[in-house]
Protein backbone atom coordinates (compact mmCIF):
# COMPACT_ATOMS: atom_id res chain seq x y z
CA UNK A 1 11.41 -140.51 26.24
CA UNK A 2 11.46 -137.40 23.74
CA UNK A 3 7.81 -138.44 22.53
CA UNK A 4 6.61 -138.88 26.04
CA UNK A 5 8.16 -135.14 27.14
CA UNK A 6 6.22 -133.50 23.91
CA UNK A 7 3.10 -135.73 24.62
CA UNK A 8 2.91 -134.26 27.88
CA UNK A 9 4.19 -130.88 27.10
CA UNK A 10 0.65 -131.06 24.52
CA UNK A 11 -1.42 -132.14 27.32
CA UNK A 12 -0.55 -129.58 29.60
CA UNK A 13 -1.02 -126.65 26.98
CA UNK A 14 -4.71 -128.35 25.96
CA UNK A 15 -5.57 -128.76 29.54
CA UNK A 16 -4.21 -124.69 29.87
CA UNK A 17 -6.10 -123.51 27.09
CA UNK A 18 -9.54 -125.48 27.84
CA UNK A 19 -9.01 -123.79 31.69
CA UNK A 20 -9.14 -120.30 30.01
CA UNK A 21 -11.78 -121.15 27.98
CA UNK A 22 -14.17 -122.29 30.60
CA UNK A 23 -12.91 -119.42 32.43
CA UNK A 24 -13.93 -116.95 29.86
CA UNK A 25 -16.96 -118.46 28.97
CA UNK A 26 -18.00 -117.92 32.58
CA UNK A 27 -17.11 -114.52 33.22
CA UNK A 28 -18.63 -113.11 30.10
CA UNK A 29 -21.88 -111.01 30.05
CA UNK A 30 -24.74 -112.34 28.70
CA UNK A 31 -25.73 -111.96 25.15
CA UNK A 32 -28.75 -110.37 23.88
CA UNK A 33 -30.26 -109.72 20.37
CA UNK A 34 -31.22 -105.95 19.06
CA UNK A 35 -34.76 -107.03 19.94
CA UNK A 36 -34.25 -107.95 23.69
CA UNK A 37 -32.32 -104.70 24.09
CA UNK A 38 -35.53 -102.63 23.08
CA UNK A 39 -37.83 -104.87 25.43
CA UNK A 40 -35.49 -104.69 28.58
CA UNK A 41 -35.60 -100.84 27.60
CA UNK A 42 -39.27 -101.06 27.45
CA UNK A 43 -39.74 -102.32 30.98
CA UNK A 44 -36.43 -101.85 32.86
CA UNK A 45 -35.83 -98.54 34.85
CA UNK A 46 -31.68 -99.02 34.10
CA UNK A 47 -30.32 -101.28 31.51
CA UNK A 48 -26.59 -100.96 30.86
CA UNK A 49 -25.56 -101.98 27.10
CA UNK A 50 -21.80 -103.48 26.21
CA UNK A 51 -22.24 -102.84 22.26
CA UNK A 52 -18.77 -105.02 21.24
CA UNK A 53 -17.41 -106.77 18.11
CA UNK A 54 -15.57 -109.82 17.94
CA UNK A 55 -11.71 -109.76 17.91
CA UNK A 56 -11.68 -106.13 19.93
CA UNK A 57 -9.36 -106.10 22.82
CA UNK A 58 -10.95 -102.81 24.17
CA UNK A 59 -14.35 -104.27 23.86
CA UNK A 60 -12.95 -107.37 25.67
CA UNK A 61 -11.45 -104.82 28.77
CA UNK A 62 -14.42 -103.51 29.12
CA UNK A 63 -16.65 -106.84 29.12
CA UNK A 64 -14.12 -107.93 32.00
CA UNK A 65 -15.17 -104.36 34.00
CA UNK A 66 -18.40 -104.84 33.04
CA UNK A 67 -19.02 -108.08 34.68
CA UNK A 68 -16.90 -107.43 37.82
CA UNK A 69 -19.17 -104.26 38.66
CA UNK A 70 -22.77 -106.33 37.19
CA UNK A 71 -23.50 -106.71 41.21
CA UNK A 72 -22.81 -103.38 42.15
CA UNK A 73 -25.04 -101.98 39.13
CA UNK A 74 -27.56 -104.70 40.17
CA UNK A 75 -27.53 -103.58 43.90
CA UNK A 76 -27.59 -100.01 43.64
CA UNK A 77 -29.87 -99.04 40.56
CA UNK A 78 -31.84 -102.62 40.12
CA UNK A 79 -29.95 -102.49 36.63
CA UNK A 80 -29.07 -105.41 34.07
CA UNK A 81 -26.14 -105.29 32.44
CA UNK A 82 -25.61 -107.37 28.78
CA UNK A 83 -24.14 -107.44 25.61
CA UNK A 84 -24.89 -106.84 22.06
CA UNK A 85 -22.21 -108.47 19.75
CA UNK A 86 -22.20 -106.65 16.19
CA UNK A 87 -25.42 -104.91 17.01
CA UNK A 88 -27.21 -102.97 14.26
CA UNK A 89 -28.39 -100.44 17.50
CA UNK A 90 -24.79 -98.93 18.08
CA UNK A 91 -24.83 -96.76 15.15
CA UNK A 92 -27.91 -94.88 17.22
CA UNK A 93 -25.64 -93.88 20.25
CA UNK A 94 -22.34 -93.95 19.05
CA UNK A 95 -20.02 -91.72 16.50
CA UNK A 96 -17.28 -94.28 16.39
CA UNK A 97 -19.59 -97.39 17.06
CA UNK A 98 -18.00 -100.21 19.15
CA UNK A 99 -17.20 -101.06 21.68
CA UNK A 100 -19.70 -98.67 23.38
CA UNK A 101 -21.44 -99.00 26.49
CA UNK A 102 -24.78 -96.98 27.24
CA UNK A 103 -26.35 -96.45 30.35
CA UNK A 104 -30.49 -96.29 29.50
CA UNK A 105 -32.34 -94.35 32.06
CA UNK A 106 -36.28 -94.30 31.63
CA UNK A 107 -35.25 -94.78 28.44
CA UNK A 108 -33.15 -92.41 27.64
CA UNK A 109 -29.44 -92.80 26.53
CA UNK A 110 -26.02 -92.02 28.16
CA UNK A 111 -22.83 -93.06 26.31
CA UNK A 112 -19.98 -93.58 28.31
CA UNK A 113 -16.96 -91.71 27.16
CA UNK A 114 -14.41 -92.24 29.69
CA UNK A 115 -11.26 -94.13 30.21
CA UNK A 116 -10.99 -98.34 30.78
CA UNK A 117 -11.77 -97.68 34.47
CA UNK A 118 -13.83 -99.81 37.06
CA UNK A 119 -14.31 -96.86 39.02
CA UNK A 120 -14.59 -94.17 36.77
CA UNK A 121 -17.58 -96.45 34.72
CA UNK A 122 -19.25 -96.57 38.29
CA UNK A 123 -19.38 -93.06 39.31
CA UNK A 124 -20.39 -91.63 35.81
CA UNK A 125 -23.57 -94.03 36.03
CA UNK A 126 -23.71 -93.79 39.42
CA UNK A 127 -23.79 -90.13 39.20
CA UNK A 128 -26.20 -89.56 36.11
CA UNK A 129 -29.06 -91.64 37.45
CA UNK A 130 -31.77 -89.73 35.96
CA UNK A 131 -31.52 -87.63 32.25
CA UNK A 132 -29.00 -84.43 32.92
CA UNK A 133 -30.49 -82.84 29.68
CA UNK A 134 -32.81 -80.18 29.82
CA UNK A 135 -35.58 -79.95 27.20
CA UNK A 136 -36.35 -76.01 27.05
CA UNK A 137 -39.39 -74.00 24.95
CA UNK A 138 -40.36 -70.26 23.80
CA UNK A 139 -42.25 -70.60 27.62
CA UNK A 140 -39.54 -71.15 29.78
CA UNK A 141 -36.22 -70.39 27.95
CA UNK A 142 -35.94 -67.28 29.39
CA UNK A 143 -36.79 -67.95 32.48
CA UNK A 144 -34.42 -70.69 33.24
CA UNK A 145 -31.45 -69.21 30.92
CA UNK A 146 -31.86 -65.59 31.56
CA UNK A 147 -29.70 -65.30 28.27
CA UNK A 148 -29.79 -61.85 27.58
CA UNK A 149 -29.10 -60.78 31.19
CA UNK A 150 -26.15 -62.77 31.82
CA UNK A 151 -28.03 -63.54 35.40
CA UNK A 152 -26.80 -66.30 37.71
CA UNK A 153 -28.39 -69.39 36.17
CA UNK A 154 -25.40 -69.88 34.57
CA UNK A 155 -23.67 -71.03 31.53
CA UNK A 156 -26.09 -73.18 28.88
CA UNK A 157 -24.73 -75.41 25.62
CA UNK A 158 -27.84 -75.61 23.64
CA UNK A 159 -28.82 -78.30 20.72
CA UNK A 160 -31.12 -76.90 18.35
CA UNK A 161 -33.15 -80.49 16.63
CA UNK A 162 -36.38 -81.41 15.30
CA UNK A 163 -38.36 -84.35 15.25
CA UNK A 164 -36.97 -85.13 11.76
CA UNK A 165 -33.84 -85.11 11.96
CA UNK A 166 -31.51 -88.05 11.95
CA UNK A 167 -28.48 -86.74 12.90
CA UNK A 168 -30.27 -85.16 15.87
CA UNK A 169 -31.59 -88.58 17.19
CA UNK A 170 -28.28 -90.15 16.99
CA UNK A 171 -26.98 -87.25 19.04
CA UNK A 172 -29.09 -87.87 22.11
CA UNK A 173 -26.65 -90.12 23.76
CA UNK A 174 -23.57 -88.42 23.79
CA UNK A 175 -25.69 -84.73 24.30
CA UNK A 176 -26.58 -87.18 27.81
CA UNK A 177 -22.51 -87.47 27.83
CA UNK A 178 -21.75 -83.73 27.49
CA UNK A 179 -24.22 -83.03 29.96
CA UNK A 180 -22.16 -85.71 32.44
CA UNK A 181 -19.26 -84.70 31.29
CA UNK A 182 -19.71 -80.86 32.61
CA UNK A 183 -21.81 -81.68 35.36
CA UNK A 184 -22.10 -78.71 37.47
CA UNK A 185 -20.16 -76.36 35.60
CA UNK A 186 -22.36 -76.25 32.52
CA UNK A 187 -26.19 -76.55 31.82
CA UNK A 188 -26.81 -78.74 28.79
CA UNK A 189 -30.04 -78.28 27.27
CA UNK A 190 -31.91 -78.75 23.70
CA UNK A 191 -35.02 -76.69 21.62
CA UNK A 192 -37.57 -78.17 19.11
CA UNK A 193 -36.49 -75.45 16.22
CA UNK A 194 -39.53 -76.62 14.60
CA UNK A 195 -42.21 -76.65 17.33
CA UNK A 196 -42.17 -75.58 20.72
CA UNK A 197 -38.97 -73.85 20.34
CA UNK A 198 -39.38 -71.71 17.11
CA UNK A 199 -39.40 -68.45 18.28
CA UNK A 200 -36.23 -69.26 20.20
CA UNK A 201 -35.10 -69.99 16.90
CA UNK A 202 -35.56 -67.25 15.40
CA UNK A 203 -34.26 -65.34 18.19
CA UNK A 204 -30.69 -67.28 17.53
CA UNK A 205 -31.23 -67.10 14.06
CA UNK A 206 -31.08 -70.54 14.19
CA UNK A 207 -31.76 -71.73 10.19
CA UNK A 208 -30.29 -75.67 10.24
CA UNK A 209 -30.30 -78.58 12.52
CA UNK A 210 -28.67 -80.07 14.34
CA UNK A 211 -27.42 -76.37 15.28
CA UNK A 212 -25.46 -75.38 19.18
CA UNK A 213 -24.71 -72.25 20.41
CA UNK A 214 -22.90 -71.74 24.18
CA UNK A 215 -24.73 -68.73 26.38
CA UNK A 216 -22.30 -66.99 28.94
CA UNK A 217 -22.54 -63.51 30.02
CA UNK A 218 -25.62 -62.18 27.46
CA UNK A 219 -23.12 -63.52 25.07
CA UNK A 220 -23.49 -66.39 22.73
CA UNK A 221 -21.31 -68.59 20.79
CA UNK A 222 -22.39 -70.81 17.68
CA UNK A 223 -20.12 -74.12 17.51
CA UNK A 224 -19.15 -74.48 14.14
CA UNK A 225 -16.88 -77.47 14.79
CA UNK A 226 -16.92 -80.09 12.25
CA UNK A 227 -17.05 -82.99 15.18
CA UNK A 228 -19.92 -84.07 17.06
CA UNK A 229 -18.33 -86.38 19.63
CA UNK A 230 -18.14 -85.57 23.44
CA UNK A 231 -14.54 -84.41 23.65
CA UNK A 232 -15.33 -81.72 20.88
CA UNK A 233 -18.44 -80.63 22.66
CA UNK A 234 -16.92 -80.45 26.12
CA UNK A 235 -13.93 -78.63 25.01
CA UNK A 236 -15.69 -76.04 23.41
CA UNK A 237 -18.04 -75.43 25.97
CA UNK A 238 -15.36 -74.81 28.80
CA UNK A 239 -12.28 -73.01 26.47
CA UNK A 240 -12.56 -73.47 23.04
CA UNK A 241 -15.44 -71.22 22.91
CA UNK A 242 -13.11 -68.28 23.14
CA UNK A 243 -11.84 -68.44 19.95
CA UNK A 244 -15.36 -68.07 18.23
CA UNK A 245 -17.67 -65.09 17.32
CA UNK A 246 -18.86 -63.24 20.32
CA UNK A 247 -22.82 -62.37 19.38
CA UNK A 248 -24.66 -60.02 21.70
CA UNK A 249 -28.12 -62.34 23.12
CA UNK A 250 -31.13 -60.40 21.76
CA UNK A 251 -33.73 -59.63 24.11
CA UNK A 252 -37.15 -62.12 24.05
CA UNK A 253 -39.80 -61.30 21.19
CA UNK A 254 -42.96 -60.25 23.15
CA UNK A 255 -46.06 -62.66 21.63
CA UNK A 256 -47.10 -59.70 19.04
CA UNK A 257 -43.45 -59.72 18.10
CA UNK A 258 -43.81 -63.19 17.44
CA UNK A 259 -47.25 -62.97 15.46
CA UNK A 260 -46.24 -60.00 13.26
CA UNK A 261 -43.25 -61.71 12.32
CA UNK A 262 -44.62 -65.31 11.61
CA UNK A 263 -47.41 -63.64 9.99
CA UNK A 264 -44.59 -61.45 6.77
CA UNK A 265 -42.63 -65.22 6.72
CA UNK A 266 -45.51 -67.25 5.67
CA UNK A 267 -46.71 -64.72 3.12
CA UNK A 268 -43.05 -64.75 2.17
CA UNK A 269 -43.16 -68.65 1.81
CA UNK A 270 -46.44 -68.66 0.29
CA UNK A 271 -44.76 -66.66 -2.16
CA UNK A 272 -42.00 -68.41 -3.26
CA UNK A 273 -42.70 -71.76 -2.46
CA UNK A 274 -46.76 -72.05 -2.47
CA UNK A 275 -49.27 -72.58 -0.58
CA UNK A 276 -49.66 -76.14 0.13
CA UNK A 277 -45.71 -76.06 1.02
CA UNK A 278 -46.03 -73.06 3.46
CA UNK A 279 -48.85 -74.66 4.89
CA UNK A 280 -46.85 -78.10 5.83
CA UNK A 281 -43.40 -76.21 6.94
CA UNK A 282 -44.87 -73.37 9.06
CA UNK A 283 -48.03 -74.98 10.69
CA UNK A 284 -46.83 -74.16 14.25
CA UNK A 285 -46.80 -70.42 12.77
CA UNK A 286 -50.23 -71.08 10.88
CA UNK A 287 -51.68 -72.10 14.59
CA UNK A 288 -50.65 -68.76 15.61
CA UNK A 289 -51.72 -66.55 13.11
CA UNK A 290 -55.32 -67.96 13.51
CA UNK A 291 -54.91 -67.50 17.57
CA UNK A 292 -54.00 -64.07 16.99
CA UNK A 293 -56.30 -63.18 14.28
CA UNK A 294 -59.55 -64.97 16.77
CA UNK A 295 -58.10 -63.14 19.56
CA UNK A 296 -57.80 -59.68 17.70
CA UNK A 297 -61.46 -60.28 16.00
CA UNK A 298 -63.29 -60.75 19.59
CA UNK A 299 -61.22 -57.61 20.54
CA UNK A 300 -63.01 -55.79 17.61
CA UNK A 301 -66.80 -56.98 18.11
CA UNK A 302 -66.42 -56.37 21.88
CA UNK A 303 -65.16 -52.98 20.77
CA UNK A 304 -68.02 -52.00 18.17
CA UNK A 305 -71.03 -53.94 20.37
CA UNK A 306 -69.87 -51.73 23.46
CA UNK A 307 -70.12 -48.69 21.19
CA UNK A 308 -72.89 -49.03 20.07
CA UNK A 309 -75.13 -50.55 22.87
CA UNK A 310 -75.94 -47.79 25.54
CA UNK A 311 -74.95 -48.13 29.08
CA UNK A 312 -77.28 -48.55 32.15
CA UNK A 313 -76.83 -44.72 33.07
CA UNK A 314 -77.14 -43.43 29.97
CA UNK A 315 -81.21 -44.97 29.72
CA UNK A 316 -81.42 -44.09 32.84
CA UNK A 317 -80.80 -40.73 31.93
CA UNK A 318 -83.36 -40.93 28.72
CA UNK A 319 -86.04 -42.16 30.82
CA UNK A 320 -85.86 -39.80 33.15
CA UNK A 321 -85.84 -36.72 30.46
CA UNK A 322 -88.74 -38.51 28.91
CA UNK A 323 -90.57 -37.96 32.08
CA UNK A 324 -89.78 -34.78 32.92
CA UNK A 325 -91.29 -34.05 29.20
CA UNK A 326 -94.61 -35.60 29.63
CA UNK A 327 -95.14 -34.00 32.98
């Protein structure tokens, strides 16, 4: 009788566990390699990545979300919605890797820094539909900060990168996040130190990257915090900020500012570090040095031709006195 009782009692707990396996196995997201990520990225407007590891219960919470919301996603943005199990991609969009679950739009990467919430996950994607980051230049940085008025554009947290740097690549996700996560209270932006954005630079005295400084009030702010995650980066850029150097925003260097200056720090360059080196790390400078020197050499001939050709009136004028001679 004793047997039969345990027999069952077995039974019942194999018949129990093989319920919640099926149960699981069904409910799960689907599983994708590193490679199918980067296609669905590829041709996909929205793709939402579960980067998890086994034995994770908080990787395992948000699976569960995940998959109850997979409809929703796939109703209102047309988006997929997977899983990458021990992925070598995570290290790309997240400082503490998994679990980690980024929301690709056209491409570009939002990491999700919230709490285990349904609802919260759907109105941060929901929300951030297209790329909240702005990508600003010597051109327009002025224009759309108005940093050394203090004008009503607002307040801007700016990431200084260039196209070689790392630790600036592996930032663009959770930049997306700040920018989320201050969603109309802060502009987020970023500036190519190295190309498009080096007079800006130089303006912020901006020597390293990655490099931030807040802009509030023709005031700015460098962020010298030793943490590049989004709760860092948010709290700074609505309190923390307080508690760092106030620096006065210089006024914009007009072009011949820009020339003049470029022109003494690649002599400089050339003469500590050579030519050939000069030439590769200032070549956006190089371009306009030659502009400038083109420009200012047209300037010249026009100049010296117009002196020295005579005008219209002027043979008018000789003819005339010719004339009057011979008669």
């Amino acid at each position: 009788m004793a047997s039969s009782k345990l027999f069952l009692s077995f039974l019942c707990t194999a018949i129990y566990l093989t319920c919640i396996q099926c149960s699981t196995s069904t409910s799960g997201l689907d599983t994708v390699s590193d490679d199918n990520i980067v296609d669905m990225i590829k041709q996909n407007e929205f793709v939402i990545v579960l980067f998890s590891k086994p034995d994770c219960v908080d990787c395992d919470i948000f699976e569960t979300y995940l998959f109850n919301l997979r409809n929703d996603f796939k109703d209102s943005l047309g988006s997929r919605v997977v899983k990458a199990v021990n992925s070598q991609l995570v290290r790309l969009y997240s400082p503490t890797k998994e679990p980690a679950v980024v929301f690709f739009r056209h491409g570009i990467p939002l990491l999700y820094d919230g709490t285990l919430s349904e609802d919260e996950i759907y109105i941060r994607f929901d929300e951030n539909r297209s790329p909240i980051v702005k990508e600003l230049s010597d051109e327009n940085f002025e224009h759309l900060t108005q940093a050394s008025t203090g004008a009503t554009t607002g307040d801007w947290f700016v990431m200084f990168y260039n196209r070689e740097c790392i630790e600036c690549q592996r930032l663009s996700a959770v930049w997306e996040a700040v920018g989320a996560a201050t969603r109309n209270r802060v502009n987020v932006a970023r500036v190519d130190k190295d190309a498009l954005g080096a007079s800006t630079a130089k303006r912020f005295k901006v020597l390293k990257v990655p490099e931030f400084i807040f802009i509030r009030q023709g005031n700015f702010y460098r962020y010298e915090v030793p943490k590049y995650d989004v709760k860092s980066f948010v709290s700074f850029a609505t309190e923390w900020y307080k508690n760092a150097k106030t620096e006065k925003v210089s006024a914009a260097a007009s072009p011949f500012d820009d020339l003049v200056s470029g022109t003494v720090e690649f002599i400089k360059q050339i003469e500590t570090k050579g030519v050939k080196a000069a030439l590769n790390e200032y070549q956006y400078t190089l371009s306009l040095i030659i502009v400038g020197a083109t420009i200012l050499l047209v300037l010249i001939m026009r100049c010296c031709c117009g002196a020295s050709t005579p005008s219209t009136d002027d043979k008018r004028k000789a003819d005339n006195d010719k004339k009057k001679k011979i008669k």
